[in-house]
N, C-alpha and C. Protein backbone atom coordinates (compact mmCIF):
# COMPACT_ATOMS: atom_id res chain seq x y z
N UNK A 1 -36.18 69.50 -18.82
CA UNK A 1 -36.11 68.83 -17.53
C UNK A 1 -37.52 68.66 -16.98
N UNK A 2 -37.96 67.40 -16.55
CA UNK A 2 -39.14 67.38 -15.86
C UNK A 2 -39.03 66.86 -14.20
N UNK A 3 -40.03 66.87 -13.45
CA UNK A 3 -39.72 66.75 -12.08
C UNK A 3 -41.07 65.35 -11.82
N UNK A 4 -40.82 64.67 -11.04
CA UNK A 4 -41.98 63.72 -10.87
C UNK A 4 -42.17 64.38 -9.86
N UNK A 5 -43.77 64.31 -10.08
CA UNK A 5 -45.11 64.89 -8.79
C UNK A 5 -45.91 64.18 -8.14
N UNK A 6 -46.08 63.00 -8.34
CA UNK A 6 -46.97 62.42 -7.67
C UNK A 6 -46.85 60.69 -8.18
N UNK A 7 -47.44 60.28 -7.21
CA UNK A 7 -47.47 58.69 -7.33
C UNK A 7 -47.93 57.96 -8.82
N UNK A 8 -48.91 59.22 -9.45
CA UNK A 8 -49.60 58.54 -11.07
C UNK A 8 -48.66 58.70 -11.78
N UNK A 9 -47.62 59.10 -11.66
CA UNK A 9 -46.24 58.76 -13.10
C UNK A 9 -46.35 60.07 -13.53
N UNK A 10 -47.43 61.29 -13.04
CA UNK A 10 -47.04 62.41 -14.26
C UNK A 10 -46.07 63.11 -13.73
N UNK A 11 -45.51 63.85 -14.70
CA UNK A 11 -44.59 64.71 -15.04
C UNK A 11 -44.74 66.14 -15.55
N UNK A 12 -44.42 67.33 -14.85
CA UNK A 12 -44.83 68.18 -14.73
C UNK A 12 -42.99 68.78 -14.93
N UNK A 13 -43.48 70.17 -16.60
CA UNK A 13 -42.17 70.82 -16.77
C UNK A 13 -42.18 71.75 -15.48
N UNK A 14 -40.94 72.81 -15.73
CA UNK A 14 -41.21 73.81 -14.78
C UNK A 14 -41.83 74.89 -15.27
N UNK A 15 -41.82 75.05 -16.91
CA UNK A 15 -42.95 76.08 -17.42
C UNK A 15 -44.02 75.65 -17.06
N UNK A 16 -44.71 74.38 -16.69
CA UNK A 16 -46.34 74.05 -16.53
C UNK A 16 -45.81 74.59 -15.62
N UNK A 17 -45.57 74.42 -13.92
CA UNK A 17 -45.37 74.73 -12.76
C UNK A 17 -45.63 76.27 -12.98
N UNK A 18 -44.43 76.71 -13.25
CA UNK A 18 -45.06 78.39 -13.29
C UNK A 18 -45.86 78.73 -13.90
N UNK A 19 -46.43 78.25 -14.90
CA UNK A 19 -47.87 78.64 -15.37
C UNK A 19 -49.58 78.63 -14.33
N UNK A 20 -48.92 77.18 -14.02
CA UNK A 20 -49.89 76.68 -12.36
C UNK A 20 -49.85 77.83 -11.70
N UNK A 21 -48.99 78.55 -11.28
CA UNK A 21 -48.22 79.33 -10.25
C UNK A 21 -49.08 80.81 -10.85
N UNK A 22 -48.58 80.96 -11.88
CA UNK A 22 -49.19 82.42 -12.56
C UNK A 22 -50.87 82.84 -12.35
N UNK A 23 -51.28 81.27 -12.57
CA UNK A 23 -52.93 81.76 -12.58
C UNK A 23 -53.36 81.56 -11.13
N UNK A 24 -52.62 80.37 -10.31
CA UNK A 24 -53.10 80.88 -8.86
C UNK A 24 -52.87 81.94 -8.48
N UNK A 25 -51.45 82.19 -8.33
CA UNK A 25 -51.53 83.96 -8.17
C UNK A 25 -52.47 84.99 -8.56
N UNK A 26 -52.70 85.06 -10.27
CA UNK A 26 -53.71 86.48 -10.60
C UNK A 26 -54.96 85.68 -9.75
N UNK A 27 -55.58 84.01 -9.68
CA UNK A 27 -56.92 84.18 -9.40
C UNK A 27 -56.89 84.59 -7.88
N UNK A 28 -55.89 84.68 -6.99
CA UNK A 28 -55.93 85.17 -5.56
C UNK A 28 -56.34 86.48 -5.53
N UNK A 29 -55.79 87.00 -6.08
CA UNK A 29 -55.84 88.40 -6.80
C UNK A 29 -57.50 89.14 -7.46
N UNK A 30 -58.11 88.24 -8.14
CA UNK A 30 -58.93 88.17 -8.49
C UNK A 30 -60.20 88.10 -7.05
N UNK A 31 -60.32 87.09 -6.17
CA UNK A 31 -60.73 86.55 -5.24
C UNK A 31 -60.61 87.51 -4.41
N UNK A 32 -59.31 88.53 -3.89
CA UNK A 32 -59.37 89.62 -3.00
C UNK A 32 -60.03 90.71 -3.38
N UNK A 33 -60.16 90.96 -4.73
CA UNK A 33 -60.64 92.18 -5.50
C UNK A 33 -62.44 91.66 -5.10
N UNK A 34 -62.90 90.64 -5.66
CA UNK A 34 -64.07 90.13 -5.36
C UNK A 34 -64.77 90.69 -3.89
N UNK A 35 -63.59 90.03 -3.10
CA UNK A 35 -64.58 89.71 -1.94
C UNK A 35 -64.11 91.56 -1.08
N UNK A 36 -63.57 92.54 -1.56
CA UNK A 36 -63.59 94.14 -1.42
C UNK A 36 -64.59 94.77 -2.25
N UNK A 37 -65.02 94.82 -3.06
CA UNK A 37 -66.10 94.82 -3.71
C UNK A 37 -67.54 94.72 -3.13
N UNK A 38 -67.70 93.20 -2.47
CA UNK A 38 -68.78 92.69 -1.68
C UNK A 38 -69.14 93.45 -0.55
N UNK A 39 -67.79 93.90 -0.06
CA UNK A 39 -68.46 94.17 1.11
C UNK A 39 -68.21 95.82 0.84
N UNK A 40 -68.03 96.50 0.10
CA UNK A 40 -68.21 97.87 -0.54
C UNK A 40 -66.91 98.95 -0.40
N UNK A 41 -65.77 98.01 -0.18
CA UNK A 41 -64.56 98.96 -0.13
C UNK A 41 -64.15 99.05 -1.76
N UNK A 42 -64.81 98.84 -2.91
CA UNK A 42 -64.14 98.91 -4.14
C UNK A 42 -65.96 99.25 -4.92
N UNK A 43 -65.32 100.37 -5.56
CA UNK A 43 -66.63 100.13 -6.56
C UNK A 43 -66.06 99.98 -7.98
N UNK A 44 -64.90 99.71 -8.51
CA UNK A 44 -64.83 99.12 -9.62
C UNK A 44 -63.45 98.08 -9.35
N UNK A 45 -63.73 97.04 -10.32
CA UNK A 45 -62.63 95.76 -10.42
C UNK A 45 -63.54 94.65 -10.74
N UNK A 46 -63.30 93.69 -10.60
CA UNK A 46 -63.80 92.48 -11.19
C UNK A 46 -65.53 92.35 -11.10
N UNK A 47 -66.15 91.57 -11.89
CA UNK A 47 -67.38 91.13 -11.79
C UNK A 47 -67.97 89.91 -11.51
N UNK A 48 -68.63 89.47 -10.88
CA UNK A 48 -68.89 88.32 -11.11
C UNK A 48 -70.13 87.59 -11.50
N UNK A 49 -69.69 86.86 -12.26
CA UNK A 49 -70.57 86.44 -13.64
C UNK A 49 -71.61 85.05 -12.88
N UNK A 50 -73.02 85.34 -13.18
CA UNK A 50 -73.58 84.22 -12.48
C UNK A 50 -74.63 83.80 -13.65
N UNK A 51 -74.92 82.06 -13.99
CA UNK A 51 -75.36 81.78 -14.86
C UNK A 51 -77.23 82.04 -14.61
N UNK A 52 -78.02 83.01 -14.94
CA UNK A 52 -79.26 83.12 -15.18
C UNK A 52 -80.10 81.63 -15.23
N UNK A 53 -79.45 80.85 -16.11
CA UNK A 53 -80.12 79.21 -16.19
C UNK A 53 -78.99 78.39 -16.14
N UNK A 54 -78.60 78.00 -14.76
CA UNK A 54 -77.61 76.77 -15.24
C UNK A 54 -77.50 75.89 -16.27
N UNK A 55 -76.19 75.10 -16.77
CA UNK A 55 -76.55 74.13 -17.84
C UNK A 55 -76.07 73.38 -17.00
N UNK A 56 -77.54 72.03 -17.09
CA UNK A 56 -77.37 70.97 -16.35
C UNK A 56 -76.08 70.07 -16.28
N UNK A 57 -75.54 70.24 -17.63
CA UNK A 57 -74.33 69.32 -17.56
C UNK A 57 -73.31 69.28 -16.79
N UNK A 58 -73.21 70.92 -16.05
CA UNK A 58 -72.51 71.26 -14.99
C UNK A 58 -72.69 70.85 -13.54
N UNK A 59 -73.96 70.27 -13.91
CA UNK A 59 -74.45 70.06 -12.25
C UNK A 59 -73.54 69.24 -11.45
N UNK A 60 -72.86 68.21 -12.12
CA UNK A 60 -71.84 67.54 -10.76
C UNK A 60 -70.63 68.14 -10.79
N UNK A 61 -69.98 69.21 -11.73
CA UNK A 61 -68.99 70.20 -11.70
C UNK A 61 -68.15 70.43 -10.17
N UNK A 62 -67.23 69.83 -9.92
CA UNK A 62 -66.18 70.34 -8.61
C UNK A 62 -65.21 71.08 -9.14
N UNK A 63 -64.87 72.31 -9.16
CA UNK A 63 -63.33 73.08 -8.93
C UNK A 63 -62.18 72.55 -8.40
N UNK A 64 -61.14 72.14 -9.37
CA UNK A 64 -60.34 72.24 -8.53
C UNK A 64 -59.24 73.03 -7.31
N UNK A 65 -59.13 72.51 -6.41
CA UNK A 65 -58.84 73.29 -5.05
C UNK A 65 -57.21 73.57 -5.43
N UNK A 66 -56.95 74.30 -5.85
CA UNK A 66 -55.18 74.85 -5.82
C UNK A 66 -54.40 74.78 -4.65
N UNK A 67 -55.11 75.36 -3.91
CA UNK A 67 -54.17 75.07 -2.22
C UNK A 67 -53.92 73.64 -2.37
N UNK A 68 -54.56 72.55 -2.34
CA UNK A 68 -54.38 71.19 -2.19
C UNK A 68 -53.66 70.47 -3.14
N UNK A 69 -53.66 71.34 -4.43
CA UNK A 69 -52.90 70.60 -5.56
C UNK A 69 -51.24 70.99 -5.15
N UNK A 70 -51.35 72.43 -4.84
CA UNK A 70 -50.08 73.08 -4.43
C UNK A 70 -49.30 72.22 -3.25
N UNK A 71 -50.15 71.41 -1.98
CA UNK A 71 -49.97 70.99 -1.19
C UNK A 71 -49.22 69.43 -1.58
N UNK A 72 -49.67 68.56 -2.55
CA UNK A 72 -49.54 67.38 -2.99
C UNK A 72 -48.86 67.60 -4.00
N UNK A 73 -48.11 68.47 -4.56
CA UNK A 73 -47.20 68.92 -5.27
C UNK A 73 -45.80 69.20 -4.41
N UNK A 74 -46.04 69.68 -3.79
CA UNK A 74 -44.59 69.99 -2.56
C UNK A 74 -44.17 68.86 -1.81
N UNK A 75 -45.52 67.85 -1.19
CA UNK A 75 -45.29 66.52 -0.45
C UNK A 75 -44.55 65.40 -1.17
N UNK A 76 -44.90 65.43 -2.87
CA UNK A 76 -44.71 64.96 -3.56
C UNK A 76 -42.95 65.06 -3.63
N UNK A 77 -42.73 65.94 -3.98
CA UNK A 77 -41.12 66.39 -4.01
C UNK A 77 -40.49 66.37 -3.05
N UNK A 78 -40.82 66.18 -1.83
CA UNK A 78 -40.26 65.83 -0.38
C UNK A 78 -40.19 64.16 -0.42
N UNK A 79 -41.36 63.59 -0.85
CA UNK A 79 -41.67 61.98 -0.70
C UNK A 79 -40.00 61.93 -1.80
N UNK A 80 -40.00 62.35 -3.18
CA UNK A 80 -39.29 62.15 -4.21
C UNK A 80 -37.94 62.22 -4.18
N UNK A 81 -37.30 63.41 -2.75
CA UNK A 81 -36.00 63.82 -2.82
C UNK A 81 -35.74 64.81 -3.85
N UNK A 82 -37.03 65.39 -4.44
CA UNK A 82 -36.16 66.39 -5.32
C UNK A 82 -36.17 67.66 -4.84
């Protein structure tokens, strides 16, 4: 079974969905551990890795934003009726 998500025609199973779902979750997870750490309530859990010499090829590199995909994913299925 697939669900339409958005206006470009793709199609998204519900294993992709919970997979989407799985890694936003651990990286939230990840991101709280981080930012306890920083400010010195954790002295062990995650690290974070920073490149010594960037590689330029990265330089116009954007992340994608999960909240917003999550957001246009739900609007999507409201616009859709499903």
């Amino acid at each position: 079974m697939t669900l339409q998500v958005s206006a470009t025609e793709e199609c998204y199973t519900l294993a992709h969905e919970e997979n989407v779902r799985f890694v936003y979750e651990a990286w939230q997870q990840v991101e709280q551990q981080l930012d306890g750490s920083r400010s010195g309530e954790s002295a062990c859990g995650p690290v974070q890795y920073v490149e010594k010499t960037p590689n330029p090829g990265l330089k116009n590199f954007v992340p994608i934003d999960l909240e917003d995909w999550w957001a246009q994913q739900f609007l999507a299925k409201i616009e859709n009726g499903s």
